[in-house]
C-alpha atoms as a PDB file:
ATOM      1  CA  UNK A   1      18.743  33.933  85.619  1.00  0.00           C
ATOM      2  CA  UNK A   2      16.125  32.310  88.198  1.00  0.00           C
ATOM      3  CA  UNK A   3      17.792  31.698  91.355  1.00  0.00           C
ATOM      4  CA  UNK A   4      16.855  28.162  91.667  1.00  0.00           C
ATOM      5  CA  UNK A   5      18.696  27.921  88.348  1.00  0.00           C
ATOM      6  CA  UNK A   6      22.076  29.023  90.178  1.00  0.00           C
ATOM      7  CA  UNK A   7      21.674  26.650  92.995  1.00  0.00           C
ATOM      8  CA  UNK A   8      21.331  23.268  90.703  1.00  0.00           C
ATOM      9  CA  UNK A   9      24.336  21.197  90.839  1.00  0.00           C
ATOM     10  CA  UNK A  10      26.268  20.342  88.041  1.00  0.00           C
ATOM     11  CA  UNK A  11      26.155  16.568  88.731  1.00  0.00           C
ATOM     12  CA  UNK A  12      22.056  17.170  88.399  1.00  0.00           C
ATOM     13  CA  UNK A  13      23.034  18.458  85.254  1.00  0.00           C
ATOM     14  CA  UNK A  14      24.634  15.685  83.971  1.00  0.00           C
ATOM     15  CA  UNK A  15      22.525  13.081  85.860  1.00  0.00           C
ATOM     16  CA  UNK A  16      19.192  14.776  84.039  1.00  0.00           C
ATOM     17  CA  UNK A  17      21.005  14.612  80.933  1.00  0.00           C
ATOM     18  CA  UNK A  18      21.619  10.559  81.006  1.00  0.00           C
ATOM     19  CA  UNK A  19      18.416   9.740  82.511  1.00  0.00           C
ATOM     20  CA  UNK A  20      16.663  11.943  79.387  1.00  0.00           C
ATOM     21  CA  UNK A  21      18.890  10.089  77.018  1.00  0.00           C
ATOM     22  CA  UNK A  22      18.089   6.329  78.782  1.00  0.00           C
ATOM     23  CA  UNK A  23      14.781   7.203  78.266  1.00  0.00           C
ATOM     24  CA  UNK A  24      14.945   8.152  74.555  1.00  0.00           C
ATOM     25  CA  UNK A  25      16.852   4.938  74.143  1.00  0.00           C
ATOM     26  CA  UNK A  26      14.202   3.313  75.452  1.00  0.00           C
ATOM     27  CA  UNK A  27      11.130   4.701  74.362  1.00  0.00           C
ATOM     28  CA  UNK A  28      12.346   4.450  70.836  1.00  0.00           C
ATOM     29  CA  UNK A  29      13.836   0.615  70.815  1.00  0.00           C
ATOM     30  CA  UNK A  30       9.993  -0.229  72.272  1.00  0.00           C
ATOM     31  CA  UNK A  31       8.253   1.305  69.759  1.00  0.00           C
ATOM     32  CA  UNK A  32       8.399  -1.811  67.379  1.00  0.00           C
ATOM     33  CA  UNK A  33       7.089  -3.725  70.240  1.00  0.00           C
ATOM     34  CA  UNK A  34       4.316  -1.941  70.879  1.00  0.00           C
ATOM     35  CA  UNK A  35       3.010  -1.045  67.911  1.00  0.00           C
ATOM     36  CA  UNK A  36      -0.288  -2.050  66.685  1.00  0.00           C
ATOM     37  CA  UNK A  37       1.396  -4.903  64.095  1.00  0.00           C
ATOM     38  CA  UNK A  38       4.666  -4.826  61.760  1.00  0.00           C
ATOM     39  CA  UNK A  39       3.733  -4.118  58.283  1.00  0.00           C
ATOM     40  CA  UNK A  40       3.955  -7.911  57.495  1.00  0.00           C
ATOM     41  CA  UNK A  41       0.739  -8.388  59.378  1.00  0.00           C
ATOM     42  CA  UNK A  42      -1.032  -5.639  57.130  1.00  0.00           C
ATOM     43  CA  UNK A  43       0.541  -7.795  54.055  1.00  0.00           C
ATOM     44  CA  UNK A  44      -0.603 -11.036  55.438  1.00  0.00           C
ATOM     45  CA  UNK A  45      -4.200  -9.636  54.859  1.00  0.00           C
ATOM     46  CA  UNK A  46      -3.854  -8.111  51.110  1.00  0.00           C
ATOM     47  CA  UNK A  47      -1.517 -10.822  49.388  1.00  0.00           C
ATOM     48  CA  UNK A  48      -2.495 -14.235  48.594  1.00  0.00           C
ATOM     49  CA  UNK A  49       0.492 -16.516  49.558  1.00  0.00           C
ATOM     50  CA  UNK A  50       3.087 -18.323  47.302  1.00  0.00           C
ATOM     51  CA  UNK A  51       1.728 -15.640  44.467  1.00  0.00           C
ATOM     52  CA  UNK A  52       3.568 -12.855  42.658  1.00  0.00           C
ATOM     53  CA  UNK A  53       1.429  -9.457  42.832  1.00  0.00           C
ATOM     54  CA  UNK A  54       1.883  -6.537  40.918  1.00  0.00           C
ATOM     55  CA  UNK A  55       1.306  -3.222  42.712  1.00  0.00           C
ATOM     56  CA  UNK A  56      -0.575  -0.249  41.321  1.00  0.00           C
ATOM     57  CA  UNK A  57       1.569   2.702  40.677  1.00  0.00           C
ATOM     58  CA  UNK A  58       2.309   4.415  44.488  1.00  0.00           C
ATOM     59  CA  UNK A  59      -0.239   7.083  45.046  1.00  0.00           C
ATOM     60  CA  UNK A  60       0.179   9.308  48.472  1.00  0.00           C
ATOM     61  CA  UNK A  61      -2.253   7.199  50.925  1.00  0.00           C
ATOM     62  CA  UNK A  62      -2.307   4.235  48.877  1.00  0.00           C
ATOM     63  CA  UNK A  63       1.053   2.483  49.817  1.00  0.00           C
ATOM     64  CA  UNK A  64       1.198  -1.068  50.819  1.00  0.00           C
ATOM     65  CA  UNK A  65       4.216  -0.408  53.084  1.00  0.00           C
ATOM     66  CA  UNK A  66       4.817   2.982  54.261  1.00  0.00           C
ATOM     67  CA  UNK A  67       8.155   5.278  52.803  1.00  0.00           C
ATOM     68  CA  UNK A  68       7.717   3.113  49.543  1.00  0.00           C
ATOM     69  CA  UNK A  69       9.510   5.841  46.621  1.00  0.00           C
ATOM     70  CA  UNK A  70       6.849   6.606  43.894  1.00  0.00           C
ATOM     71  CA  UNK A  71      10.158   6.368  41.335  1.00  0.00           C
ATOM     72  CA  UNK A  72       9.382   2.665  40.966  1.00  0.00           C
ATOM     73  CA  UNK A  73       7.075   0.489  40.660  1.00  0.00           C
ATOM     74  CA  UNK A  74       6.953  -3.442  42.411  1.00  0.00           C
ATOM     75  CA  UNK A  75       6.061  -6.984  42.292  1.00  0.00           C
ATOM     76  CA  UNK A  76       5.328  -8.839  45.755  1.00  0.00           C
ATOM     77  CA  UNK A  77       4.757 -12.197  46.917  1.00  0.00           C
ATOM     78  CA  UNK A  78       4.092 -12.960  50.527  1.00  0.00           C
ATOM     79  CA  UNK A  79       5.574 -16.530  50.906  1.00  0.00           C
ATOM     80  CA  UNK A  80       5.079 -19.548  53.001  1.00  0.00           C
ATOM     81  CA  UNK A  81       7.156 -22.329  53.009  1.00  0.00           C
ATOM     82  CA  UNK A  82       6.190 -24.421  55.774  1.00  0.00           C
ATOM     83  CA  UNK A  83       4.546 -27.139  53.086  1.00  0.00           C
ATOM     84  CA  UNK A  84       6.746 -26.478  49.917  1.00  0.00           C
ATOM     85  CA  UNK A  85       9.526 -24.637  48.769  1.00  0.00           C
ATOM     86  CA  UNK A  86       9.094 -21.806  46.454  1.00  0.00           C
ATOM     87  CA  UNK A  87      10.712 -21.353  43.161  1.00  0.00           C
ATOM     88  CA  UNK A  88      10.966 -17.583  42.319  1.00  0.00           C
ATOM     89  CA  UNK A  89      11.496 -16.106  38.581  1.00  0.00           C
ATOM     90  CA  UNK A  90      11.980 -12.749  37.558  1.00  0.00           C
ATOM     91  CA  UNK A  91      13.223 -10.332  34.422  1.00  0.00           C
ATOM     92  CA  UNK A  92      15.878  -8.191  35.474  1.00  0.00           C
ATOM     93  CA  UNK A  93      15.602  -5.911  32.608  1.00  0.00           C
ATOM     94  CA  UNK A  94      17.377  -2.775  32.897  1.00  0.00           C
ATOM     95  CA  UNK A  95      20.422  -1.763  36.000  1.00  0.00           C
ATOM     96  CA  UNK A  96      18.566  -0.629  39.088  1.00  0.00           C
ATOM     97  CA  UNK A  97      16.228  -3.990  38.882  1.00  0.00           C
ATOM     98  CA  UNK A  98      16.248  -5.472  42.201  1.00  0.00           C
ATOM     99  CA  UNK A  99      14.988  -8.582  43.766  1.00  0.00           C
ATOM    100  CA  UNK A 100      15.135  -8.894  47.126  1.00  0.00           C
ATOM    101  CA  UNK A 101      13.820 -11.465  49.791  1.00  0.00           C
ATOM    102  CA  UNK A 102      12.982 -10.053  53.447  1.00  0.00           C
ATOM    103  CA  UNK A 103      11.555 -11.882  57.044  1.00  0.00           C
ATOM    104  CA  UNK A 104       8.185 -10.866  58.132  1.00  0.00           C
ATOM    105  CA  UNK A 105      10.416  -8.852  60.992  1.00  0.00           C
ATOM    106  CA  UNK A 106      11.426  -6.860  57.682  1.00  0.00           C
ATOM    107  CA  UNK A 107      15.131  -7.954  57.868  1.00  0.00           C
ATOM    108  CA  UNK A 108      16.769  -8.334  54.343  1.00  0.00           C
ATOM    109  CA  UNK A 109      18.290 -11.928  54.086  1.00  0.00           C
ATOM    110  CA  UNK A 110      19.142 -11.847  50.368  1.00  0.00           C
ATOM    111  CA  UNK A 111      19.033  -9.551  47.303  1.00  0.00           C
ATOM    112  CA  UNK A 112      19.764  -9.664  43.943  1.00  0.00           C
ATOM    113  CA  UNK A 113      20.662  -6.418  41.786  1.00  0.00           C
ATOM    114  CA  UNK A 114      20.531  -6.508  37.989  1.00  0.00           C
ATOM    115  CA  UNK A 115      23.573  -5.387  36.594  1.00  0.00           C
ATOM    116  CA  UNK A 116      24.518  -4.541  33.137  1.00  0.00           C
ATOM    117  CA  UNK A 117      26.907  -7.850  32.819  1.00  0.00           C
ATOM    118  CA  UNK A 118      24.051  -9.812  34.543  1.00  0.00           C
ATOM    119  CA  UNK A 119      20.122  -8.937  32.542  1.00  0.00           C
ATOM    120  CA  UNK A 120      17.567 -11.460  31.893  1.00  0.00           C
ATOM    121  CA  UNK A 121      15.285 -13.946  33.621  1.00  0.00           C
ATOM    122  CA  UNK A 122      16.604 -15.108  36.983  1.00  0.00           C
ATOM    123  CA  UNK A 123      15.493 -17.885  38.724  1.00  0.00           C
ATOM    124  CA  UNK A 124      15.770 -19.115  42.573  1.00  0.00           C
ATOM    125  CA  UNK A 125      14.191 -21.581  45.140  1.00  0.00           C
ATOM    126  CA  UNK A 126      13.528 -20.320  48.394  1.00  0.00           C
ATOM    127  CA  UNK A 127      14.513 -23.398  51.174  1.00  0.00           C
ATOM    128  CA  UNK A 128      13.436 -23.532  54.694  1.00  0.00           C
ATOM    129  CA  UNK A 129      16.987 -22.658  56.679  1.00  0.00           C
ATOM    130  CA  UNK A 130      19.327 -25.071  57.463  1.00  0.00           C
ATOM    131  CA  UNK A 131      18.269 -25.627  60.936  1.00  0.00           C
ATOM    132  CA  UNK A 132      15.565 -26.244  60.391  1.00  0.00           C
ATOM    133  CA  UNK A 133      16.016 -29.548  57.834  1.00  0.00           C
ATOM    134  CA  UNK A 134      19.272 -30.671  60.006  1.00  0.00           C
ATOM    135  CA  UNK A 135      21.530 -29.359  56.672  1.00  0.00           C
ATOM    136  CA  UNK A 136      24.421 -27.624  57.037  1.00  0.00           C
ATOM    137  CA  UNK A 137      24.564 -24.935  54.702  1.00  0.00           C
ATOM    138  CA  UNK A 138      23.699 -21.778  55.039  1.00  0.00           C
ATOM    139  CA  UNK A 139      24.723 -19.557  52.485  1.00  0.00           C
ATOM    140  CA  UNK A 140      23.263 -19.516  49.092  1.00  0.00           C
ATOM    141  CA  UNK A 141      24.142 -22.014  46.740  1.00  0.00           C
ATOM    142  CA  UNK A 142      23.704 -22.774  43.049  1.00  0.00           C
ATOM    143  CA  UNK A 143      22.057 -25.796  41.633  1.00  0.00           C
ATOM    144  CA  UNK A 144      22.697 -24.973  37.980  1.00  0.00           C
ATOM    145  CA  UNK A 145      23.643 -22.054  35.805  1.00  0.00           C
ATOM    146  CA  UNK A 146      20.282 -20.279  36.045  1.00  0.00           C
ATOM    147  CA  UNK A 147      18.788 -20.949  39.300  1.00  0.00           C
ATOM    148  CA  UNK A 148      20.120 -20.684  43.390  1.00  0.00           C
ATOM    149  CA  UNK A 149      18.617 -21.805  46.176  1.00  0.00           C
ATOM    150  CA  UNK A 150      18.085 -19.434  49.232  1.00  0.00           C
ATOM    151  CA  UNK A 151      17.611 -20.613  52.764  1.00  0.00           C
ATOM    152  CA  UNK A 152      15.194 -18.737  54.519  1.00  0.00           C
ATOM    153  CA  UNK A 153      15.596 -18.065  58.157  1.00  0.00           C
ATOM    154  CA  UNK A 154      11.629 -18.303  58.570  1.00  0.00           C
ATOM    155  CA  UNK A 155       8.761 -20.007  57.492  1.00  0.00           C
ATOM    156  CA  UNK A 156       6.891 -16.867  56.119  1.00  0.00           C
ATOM    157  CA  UNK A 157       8.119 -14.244  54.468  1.00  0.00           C
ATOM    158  CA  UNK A 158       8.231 -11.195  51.365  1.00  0.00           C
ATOM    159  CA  UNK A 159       9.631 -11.409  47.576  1.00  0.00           C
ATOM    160  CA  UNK A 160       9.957  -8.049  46.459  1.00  0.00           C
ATOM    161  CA  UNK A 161      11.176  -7.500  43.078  1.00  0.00           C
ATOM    162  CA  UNK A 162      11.528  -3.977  42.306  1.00  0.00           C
ATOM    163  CA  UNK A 163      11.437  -1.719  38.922  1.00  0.00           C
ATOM    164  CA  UNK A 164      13.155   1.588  38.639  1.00  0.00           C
ATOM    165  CA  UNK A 165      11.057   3.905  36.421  1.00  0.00           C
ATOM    166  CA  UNK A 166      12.899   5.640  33.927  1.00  0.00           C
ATOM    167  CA  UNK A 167      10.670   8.080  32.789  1.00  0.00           C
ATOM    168  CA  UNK A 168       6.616   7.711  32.034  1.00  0.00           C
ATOM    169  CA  UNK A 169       7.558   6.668  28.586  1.00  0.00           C
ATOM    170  CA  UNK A 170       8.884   3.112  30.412  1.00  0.00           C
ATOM    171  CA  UNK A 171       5.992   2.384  32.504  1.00  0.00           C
ATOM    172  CA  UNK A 172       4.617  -0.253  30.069  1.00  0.00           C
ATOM    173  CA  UNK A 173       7.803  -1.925  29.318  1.00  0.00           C
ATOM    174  CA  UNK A 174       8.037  -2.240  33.391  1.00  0.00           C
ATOM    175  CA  UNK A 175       5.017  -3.341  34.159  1.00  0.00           C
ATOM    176  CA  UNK A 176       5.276  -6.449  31.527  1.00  0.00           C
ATOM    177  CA  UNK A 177       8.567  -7.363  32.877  1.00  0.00           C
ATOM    178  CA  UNK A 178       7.160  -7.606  36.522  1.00  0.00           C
ATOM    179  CA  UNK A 179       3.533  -9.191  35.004  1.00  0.00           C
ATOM    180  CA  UNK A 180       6.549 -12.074  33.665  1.00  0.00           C
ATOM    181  CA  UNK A 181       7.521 -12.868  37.315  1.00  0.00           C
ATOM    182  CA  UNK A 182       6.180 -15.675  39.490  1.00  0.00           C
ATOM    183  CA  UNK A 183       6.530 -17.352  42.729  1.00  0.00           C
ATOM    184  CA  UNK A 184       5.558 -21.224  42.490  1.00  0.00           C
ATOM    185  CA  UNK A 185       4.941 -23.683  45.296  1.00  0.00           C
ATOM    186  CA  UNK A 186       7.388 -26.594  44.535  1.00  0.00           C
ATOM    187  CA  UNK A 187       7.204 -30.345  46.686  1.00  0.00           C
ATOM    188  CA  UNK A 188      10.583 -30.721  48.888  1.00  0.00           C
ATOM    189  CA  UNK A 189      12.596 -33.601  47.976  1.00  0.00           C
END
């Protein structure tokens, strides 16, 4: 053992030890903030807003978002709400269907699984937040049997309706379902 080894204290041990850890801390909670853009920004630029877009099949290098599984395939609509509220429909087909609604931060404010007791066409109007109108409420509500309205905690933001792939032999079926779904600019009352 090197000598200068021997004569380290054990307090510089321990010190070294929290200032390496402060520093990981750090380093990797301002990563996000200094990054060249969140992945919203790259969106911004590739989807039209207040339109549903059905992805290509995921090919390594051609991802819209990165760590996107290749077992699905998707639907996205980059949203805007600052003029109109959106009305959102979409065929839950098959369990494993998901639709999901996320801030340009990438948070997940509300989602919507299919379930086998719950298939078929969905429908749902994304609403500027509370806060923002003077309302009150907060928490999804329903207008009627078929459709909810969502308040969303920002003016922009991501639909992403998502299509587990069963096997090659479904692809078709999938892609049909997701062609069905449709985000549509709707005047605020």
């Amino acid at each position: 053992m090197p000598k200068w080894l021997s004569e380290v204290g054990w307090r510089t041990v321990i010190g070294a030890l929290l200032l390496g850890g402060i520093i990981h801390i750090t380093a990797t909670l301002a990563v996000p903030l200094v990054s060249s853009g969140p992945a919203f920004t790259k969106l911004r630029d590739t989807l039209p807003a207040n339109r549903m877009v059905v992805l290509p099949p995921l090919a390594p290098g051609k991802q819209p978002l990165p760590y996107l599984p290749p077992d699905a395939l998707y639907a996205m609509c980059r949203y805007d709400i600052s003029v109109d509220s959106l009305t959102v429909t979409a065929a839950m087909a098959h369990a494993g269907w998901t639709l999901s609604l996320h801030t340009p931060q990438g948070d997940n404010f509300y989602v919507m699984p299919a379930q086998e007791s719950r298939r078929g066409d969905i429908s749902l109007t994304v609403v500027p937040s509370a806060e923002r109108l003077g309302e009150f409420a907060t928490t999804p509500r329903r207008v009627s049997a078929q459709e909810t309205l969502v308040a969303s905690p920002s003016w922009e933001g991501l639909v992403v309706v998502r299509a587990p792939l069963k096997g090659l032999a479904w692809r078709a079926e999938a892609e049909t379902a997701l062609r069905r779904a449709t985000c549509t600019p709707v005047k605020r009352q």
